[in-house]
N, C-alpha and C. Protein backbone atom coordinates (compact mmCIF):
# COMPACT_ATOMS: atom_id res chain seq x y z
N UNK A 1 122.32 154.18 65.65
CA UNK A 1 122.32 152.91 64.98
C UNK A 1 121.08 152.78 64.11
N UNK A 2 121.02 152.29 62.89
CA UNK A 2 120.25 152.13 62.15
C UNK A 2 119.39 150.55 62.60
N UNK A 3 118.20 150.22 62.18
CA UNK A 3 117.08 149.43 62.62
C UNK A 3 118.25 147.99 61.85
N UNK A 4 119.08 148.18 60.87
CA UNK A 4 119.34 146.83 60.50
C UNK A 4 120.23 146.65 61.63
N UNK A 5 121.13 147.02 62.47
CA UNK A 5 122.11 146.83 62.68
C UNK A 5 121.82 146.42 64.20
N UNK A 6 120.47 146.50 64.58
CA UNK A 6 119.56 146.46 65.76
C UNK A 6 119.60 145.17 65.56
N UNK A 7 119.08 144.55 64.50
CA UNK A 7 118.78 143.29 64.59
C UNK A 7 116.92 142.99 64.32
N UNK A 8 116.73 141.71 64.32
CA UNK A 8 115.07 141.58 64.14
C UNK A 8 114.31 142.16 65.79
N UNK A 9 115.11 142.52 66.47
CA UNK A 9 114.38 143.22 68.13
C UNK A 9 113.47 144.40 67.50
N UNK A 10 114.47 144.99 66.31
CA UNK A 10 114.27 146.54 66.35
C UNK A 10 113.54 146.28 65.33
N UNK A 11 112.99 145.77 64.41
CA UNK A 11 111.97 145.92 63.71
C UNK A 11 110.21 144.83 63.80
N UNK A 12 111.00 144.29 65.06
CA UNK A 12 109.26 143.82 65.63
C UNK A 12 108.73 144.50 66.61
N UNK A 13 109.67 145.41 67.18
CA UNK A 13 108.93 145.87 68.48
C UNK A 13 108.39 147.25 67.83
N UNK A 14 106.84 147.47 67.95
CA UNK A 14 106.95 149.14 67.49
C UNK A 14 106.87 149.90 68.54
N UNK A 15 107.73 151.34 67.73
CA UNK A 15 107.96 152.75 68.63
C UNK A 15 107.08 152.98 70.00
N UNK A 16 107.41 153.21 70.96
CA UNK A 16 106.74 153.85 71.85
C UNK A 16 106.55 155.53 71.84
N UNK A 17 105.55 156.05 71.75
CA UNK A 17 105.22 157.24 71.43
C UNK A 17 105.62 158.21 72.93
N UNK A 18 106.94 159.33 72.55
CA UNK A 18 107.20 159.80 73.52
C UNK A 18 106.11 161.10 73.50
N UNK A 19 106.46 161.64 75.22
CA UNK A 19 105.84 162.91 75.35
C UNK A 19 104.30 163.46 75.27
N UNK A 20 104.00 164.14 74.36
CA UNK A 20 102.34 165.23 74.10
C UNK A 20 101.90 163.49 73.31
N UNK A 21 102.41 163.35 72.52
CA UNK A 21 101.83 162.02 71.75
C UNK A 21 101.56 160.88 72.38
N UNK A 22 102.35 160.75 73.34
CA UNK A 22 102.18 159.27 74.33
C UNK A 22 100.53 159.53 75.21
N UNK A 23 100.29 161.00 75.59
CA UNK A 23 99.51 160.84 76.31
C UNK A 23 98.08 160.99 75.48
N UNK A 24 98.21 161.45 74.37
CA UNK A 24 97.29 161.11 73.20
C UNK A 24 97.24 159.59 72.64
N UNK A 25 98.35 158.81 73.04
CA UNK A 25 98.10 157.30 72.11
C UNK A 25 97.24 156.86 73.03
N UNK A 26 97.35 156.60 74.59
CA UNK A 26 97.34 156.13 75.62
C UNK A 26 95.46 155.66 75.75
N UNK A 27 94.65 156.25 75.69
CA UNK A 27 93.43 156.84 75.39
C UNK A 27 92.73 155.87 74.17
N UNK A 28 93.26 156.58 73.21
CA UNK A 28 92.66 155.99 71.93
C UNK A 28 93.24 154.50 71.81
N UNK A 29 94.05 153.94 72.64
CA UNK A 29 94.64 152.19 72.64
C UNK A 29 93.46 151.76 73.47
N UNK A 30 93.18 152.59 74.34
CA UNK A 30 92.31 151.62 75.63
C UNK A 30 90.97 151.70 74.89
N UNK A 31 90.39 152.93 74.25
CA UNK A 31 88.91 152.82 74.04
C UNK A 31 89.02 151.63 72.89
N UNK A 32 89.90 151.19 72.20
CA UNK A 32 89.95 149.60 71.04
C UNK A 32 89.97 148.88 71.78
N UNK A 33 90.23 148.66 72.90
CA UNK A 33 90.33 147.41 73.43
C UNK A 33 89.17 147.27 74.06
N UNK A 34 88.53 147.95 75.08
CA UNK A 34 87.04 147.83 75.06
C UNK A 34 86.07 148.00 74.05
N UNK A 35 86.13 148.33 72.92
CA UNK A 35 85.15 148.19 71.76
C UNK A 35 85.79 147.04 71.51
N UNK A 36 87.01 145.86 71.35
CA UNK A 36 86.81 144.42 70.82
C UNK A 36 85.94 143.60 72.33
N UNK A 37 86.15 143.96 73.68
CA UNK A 37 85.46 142.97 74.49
C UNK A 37 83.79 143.36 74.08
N UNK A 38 83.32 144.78 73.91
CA UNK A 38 81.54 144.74 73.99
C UNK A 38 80.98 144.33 72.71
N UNK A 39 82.10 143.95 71.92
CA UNK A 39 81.17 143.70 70.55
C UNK A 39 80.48 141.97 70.74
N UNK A 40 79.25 142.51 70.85
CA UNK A 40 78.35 140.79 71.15
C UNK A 40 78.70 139.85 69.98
N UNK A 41 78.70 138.74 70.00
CA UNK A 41 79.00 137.63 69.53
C UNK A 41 77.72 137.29 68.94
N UNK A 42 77.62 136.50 67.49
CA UNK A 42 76.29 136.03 66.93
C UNK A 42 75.58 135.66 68.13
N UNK A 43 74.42 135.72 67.40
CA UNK A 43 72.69 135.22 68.53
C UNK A 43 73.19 133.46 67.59
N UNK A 44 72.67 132.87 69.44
CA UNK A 44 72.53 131.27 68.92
C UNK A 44 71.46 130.67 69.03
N UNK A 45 71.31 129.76 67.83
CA UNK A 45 69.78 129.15 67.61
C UNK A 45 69.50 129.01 68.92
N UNK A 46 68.23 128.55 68.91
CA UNK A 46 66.98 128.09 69.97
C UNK A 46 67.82 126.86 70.49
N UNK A 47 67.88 125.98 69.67
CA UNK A 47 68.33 124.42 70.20
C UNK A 47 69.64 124.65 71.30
N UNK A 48 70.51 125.31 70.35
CA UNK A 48 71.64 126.20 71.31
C UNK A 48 71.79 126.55 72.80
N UNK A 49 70.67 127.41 72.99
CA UNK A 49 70.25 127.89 74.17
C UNK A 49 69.53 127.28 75.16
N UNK A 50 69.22 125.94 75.08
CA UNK A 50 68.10 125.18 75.68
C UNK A 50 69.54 124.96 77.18
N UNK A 51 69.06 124.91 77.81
CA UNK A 51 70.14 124.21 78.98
C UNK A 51 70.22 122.58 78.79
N UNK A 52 71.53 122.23 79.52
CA UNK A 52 72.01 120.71 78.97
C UNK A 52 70.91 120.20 79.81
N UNK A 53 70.58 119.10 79.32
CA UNK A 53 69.64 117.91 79.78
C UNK A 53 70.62 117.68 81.16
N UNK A 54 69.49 117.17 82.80
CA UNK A 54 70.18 117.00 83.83
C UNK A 54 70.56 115.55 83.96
N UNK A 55 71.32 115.27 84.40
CA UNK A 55 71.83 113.81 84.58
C UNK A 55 70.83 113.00 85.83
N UNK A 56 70.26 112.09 85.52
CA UNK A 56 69.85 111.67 86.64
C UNK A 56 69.92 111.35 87.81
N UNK A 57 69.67 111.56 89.27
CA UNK A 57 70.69 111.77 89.94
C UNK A 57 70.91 109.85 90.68
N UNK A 58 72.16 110.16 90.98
CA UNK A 58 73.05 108.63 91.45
C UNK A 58 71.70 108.20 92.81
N UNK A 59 71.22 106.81 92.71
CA UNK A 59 70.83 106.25 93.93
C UNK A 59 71.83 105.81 95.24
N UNK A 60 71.39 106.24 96.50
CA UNK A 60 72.48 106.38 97.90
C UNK A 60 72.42 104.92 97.87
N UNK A 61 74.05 104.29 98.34
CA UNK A 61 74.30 103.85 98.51
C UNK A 61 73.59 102.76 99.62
N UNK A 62 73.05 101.38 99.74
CA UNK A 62 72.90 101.24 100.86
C UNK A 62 73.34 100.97 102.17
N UNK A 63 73.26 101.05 103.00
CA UNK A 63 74.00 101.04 104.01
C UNK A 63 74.44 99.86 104.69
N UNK A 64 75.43 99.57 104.84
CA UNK A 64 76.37 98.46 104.92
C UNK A 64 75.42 97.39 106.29
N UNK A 65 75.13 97.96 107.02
CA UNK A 65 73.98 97.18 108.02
C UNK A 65 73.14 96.08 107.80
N UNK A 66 72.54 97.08 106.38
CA UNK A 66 71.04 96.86 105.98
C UNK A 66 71.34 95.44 104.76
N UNK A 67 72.79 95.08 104.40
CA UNK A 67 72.91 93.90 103.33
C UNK A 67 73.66 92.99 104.84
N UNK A 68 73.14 91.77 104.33
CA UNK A 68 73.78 90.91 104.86
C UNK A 68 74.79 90.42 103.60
N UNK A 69 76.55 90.12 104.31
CA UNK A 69 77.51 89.32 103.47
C UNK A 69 77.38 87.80 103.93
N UNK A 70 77.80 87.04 103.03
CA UNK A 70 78.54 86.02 103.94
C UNK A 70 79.46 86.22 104.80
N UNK A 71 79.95 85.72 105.72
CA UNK A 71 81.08 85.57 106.24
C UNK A 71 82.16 85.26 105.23
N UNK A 72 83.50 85.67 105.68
CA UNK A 72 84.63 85.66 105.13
C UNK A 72 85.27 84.31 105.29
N UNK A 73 85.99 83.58 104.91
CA UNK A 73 86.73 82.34 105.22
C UNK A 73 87.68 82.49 106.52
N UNK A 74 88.05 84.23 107.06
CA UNK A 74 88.54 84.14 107.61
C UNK A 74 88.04 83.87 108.61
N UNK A 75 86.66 84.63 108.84
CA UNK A 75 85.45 84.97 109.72
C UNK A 75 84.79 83.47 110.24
N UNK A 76 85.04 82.45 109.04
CA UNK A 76 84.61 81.13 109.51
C UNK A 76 85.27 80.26 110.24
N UNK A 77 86.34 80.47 109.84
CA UNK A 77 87.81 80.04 110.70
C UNK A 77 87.58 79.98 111.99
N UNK A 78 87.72 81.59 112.34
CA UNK A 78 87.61 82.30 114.03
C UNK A 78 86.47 81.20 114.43
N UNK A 79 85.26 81.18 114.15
CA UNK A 79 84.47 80.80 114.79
C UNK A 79 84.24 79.29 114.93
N UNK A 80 85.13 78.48 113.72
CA UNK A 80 84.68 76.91 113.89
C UNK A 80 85.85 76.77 115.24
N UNK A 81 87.41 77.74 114.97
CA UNK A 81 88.15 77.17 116.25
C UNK A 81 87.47 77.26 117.92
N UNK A 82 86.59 78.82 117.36
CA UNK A 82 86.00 79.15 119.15
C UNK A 82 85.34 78.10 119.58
N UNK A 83 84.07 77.28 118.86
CA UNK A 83 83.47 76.83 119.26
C UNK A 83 83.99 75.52 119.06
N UNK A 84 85.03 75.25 118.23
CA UNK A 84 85.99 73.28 119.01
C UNK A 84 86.35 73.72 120.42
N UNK A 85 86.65 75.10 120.81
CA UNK A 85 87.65 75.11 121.98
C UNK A 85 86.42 75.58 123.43
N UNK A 86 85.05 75.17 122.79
CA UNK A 86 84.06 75.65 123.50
C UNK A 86 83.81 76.99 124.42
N UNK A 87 84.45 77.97 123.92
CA UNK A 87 83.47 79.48 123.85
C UNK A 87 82.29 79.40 124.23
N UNK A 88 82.01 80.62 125.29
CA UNK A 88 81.12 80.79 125.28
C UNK A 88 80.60 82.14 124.82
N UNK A 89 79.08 82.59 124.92
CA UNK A 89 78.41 83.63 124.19
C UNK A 89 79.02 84.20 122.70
N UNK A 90 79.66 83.69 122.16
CA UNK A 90 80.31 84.04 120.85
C UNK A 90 79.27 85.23 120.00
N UNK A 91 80.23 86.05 120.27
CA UNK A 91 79.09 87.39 119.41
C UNK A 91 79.89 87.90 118.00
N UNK A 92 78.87 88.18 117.26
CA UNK A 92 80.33 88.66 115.98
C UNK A 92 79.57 90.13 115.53
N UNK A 93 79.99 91.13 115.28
CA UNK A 93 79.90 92.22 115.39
C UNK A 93 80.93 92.42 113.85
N UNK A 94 79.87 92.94 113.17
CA UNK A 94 79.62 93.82 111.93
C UNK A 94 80.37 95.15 111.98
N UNK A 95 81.50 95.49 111.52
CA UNK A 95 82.24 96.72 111.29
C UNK A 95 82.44 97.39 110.21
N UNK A 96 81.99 97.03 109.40
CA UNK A 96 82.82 97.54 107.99
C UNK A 96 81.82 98.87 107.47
N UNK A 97 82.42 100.00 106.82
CA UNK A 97 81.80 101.27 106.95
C UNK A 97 81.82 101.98 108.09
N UNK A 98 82.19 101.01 109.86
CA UNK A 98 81.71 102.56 110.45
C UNK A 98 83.46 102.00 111.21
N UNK A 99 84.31 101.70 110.95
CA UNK A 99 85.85 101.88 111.55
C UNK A 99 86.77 101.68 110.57
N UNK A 100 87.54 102.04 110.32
CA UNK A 100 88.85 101.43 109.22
C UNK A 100 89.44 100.47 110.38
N UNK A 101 89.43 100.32 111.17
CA UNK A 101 90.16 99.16 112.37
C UNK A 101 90.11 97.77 111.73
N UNK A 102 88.64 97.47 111.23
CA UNK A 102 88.89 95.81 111.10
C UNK A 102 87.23 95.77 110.62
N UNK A 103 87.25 94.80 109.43
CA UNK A 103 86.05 94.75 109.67
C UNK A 103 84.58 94.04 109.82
N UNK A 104 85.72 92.96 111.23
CA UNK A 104 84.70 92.36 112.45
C UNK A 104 85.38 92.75 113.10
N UNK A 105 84.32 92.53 114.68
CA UNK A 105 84.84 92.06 115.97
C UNK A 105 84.00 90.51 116.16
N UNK A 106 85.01 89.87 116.74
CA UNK A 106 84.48 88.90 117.28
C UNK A 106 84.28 88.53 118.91
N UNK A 107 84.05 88.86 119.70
CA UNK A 107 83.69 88.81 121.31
C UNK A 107 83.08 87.41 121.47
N UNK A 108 84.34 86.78 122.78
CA UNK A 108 83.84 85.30 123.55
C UNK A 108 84.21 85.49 124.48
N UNK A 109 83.38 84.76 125.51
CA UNK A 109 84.02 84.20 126.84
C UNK A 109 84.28 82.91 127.46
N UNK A 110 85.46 82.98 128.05
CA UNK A 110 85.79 81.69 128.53
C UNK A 110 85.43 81.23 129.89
N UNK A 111 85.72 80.23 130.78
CA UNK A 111 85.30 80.23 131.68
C UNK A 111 86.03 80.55 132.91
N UNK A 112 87.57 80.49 132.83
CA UNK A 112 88.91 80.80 133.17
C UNK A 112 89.59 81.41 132.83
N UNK A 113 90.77 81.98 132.98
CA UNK A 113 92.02 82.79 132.55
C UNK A 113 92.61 81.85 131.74
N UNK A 114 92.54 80.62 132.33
CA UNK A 114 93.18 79.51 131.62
C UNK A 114 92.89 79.01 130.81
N UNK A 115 91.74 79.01 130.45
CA UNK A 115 90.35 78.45 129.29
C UNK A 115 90.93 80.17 128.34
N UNK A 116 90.80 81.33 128.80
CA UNK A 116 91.04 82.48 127.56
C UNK A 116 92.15 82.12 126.95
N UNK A 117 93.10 82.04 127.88
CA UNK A 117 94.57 81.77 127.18
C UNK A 117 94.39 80.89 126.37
N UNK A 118 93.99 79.67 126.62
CA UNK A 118 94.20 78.19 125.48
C UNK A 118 93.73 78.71 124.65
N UNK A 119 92.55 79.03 124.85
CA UNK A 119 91.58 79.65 123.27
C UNK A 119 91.94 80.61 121.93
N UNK A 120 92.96 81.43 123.22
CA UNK A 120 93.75 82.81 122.13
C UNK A 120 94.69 82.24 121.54
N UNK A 121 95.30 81.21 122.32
CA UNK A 121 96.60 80.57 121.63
C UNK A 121 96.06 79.20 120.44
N UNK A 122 95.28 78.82 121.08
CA UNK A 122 94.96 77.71 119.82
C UNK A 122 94.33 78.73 118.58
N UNK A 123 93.74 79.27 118.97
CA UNK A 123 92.95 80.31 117.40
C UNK A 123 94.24 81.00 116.52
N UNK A 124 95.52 81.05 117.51
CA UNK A 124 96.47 81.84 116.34
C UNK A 124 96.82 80.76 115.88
N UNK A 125 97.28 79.53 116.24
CA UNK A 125 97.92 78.37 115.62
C UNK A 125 97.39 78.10 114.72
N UNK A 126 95.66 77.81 114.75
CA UNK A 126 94.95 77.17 113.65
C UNK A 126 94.98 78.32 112.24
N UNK A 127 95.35 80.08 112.84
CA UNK A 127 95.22 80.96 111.20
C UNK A 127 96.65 80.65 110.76
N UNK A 128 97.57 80.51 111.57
CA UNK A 128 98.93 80.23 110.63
C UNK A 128 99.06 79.16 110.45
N UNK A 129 98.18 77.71 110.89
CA UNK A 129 98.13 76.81 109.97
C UNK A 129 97.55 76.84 108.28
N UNK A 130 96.55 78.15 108.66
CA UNK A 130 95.26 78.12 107.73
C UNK A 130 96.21 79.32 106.85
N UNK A 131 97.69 79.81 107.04
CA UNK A 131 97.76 80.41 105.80
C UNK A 131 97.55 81.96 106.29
N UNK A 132 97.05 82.32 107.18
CA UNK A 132 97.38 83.54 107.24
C UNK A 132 98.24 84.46 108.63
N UNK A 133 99.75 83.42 108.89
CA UNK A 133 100.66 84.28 109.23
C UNK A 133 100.59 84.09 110.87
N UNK A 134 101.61 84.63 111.26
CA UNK A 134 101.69 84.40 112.77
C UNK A 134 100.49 86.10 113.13
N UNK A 135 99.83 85.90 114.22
CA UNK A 135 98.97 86.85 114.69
C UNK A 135 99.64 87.00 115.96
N UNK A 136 99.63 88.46 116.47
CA UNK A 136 99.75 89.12 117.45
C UNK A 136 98.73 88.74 118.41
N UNK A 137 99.03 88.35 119.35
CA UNK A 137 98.16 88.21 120.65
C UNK A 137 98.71 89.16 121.74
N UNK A 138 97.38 89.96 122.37
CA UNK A 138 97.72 90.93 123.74
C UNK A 138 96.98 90.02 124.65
N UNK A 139 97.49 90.30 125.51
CA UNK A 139 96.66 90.10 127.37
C UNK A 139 96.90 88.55 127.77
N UNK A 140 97.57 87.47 126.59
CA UNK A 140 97.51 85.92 127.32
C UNK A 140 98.11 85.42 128.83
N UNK A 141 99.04 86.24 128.99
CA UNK A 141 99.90 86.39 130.50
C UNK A 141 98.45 86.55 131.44
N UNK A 142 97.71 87.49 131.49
CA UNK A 142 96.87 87.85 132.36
C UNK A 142 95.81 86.72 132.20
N UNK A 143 94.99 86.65 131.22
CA UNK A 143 94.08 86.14 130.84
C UNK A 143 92.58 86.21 131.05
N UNK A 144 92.73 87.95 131.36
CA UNK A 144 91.27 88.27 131.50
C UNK A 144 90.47 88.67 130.10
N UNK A 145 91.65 89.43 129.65
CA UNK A 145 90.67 89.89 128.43
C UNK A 145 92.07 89.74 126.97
N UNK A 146 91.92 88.88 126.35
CA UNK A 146 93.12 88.46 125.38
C UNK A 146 91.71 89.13 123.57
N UNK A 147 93.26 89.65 123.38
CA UNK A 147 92.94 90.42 122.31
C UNK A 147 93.54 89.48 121.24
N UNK A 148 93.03 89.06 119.94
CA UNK A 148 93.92 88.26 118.79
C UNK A 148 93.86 89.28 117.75
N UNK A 149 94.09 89.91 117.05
CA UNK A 149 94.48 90.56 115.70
C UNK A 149 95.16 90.02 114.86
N UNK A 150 93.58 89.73 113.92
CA UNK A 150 93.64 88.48 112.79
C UNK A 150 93.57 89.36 111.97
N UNK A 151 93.72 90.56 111.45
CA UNK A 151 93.72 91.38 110.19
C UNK A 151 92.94 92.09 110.22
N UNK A 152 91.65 91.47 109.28
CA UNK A 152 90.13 91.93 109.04
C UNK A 152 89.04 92.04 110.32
N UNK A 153 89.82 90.53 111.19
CA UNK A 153 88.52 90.47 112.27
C UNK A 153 89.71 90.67 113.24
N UNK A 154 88.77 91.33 114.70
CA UNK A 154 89.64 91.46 115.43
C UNK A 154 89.11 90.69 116.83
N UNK A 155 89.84 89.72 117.63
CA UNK A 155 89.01 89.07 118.74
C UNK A 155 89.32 89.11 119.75
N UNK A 156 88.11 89.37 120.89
CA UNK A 156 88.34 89.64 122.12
C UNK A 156 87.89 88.29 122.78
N UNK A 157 88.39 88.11 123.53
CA UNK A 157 88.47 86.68 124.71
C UNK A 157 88.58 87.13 125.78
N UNK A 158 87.04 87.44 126.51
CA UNK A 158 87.15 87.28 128.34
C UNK A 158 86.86 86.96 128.95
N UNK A 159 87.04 86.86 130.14
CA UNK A 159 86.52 86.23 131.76
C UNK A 159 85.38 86.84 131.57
N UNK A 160 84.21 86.15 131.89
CA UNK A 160 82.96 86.54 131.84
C UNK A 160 82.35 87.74 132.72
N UNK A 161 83.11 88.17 134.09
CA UNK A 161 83.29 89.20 135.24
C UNK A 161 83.62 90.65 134.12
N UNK A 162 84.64 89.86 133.35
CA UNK A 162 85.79 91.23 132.59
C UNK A 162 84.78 91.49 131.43
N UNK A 163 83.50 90.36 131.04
CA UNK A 163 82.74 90.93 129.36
C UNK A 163 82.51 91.79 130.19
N UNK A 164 81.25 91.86 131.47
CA UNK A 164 80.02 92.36 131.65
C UNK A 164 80.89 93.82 132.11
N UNK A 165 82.10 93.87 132.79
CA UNK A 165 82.74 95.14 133.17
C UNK A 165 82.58 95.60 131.62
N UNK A 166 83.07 95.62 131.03
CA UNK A 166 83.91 96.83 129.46
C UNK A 166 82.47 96.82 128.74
N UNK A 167 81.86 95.69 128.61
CA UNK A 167 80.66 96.12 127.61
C UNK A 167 80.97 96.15 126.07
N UNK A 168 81.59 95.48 125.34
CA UNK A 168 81.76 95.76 124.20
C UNK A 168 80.74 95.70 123.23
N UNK A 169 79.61 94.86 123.40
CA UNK A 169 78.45 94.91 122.15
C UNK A 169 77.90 96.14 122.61
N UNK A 170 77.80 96.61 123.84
CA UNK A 170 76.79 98.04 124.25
C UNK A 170 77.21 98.97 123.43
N UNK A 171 79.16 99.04 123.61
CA UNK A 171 79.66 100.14 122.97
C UNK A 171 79.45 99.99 121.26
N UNK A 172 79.00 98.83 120.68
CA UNK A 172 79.17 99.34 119.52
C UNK A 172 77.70 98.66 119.15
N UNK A 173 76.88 99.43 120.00
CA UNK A 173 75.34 99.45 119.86
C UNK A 173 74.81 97.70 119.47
N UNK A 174 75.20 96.92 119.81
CA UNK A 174 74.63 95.48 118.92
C UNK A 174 73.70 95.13 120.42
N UNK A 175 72.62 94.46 120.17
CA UNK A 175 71.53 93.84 120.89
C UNK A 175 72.03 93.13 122.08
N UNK A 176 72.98 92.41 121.95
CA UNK A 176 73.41 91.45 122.57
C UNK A 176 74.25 92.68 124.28
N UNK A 177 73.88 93.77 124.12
CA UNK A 177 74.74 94.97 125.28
C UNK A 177 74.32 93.81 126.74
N UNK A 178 75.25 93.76 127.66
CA UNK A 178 74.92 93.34 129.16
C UNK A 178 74.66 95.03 129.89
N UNK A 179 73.97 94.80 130.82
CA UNK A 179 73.50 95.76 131.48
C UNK A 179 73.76 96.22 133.04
């Protein structure tokens, strides 16, 4: 077949060199291709060559401890209901940066099982009055240690026997630890 009848395949692709010649092309293809990678590239001015100016480096963050926030509206909430429903030792515990859980705790004690319960149950009434939703309450049946999960803050309510057992400010290092 003649190259027209090949089509445009047969006249872009060139010949491959058979035999004594192939192993003569083979050689003289490779030493061109390393003479185009070693050929050095122009010399660049001075200014050129200077290394990039360093960026200054970022100041660390400070540490979430060390700023005081306000309290949250939610955070004010929790605490104007604890203390209408007279709570005692009301501790509020700073979370944010060291749990994705929540970020307060709020820890009270009551003086009864019966005093925790009212307290857990009036504090959910007053956030879904206040707009934010019915809250899950654990432990009100028992009423030693009633858990409320208000979102952001999370609150513990116990028999004063049940704080000093579990220890919760100890465990999360705050001053206020019983011993």
């Amino acid at each position: 077949m003649s190259p027209e009848r090949k089509g445009s395949l047969a006249l872009t692709r060139p010949k491959k060199p058979v035999g004594k010649k192939a192993a003569k092309a083979a050689p003289k293809a490779a030493k061109k291709v390393r003479a185009k990678k070693s050929a050095k590239p122009a010399k660049k001015s001075q200014a050129a060559r200077k290394p990039a100016a360093k960026k200054p480096a970022a100041k660390k963050p400070i540490a979430p401890a060390a700023v005081k926030k306000p309290p949250s509206d939610l955070l004010k909430r929790i605490l104007t209901s604890l203390d209408d429903d007279k709570a005692e030792n009301i501790v509020t515990i700073d979370l944010e940066g060291r749990t994705a859980l929540c970020d307060a705790a709020v820890i009270a004690s009551g003086r009864s099982s019966r005093h925790v319960g009212a307290m857990a149950e009036h504090l959910a009434r007053r956030l879904k009055e206040g707009g934010y939703g019915t809250r899950p309450i654990s432990g009100q049946a028992q009423g030693d240690w009633v858990l409320v999960d208000a979102g952001d803050v999370i609150v513990h309510l116990f028999r004063p026997e049940v704080r000093d057992y579990y220890d919760l400010e100890g465990m999360w290092s705050v001053g206020g630890g019983r011993k």
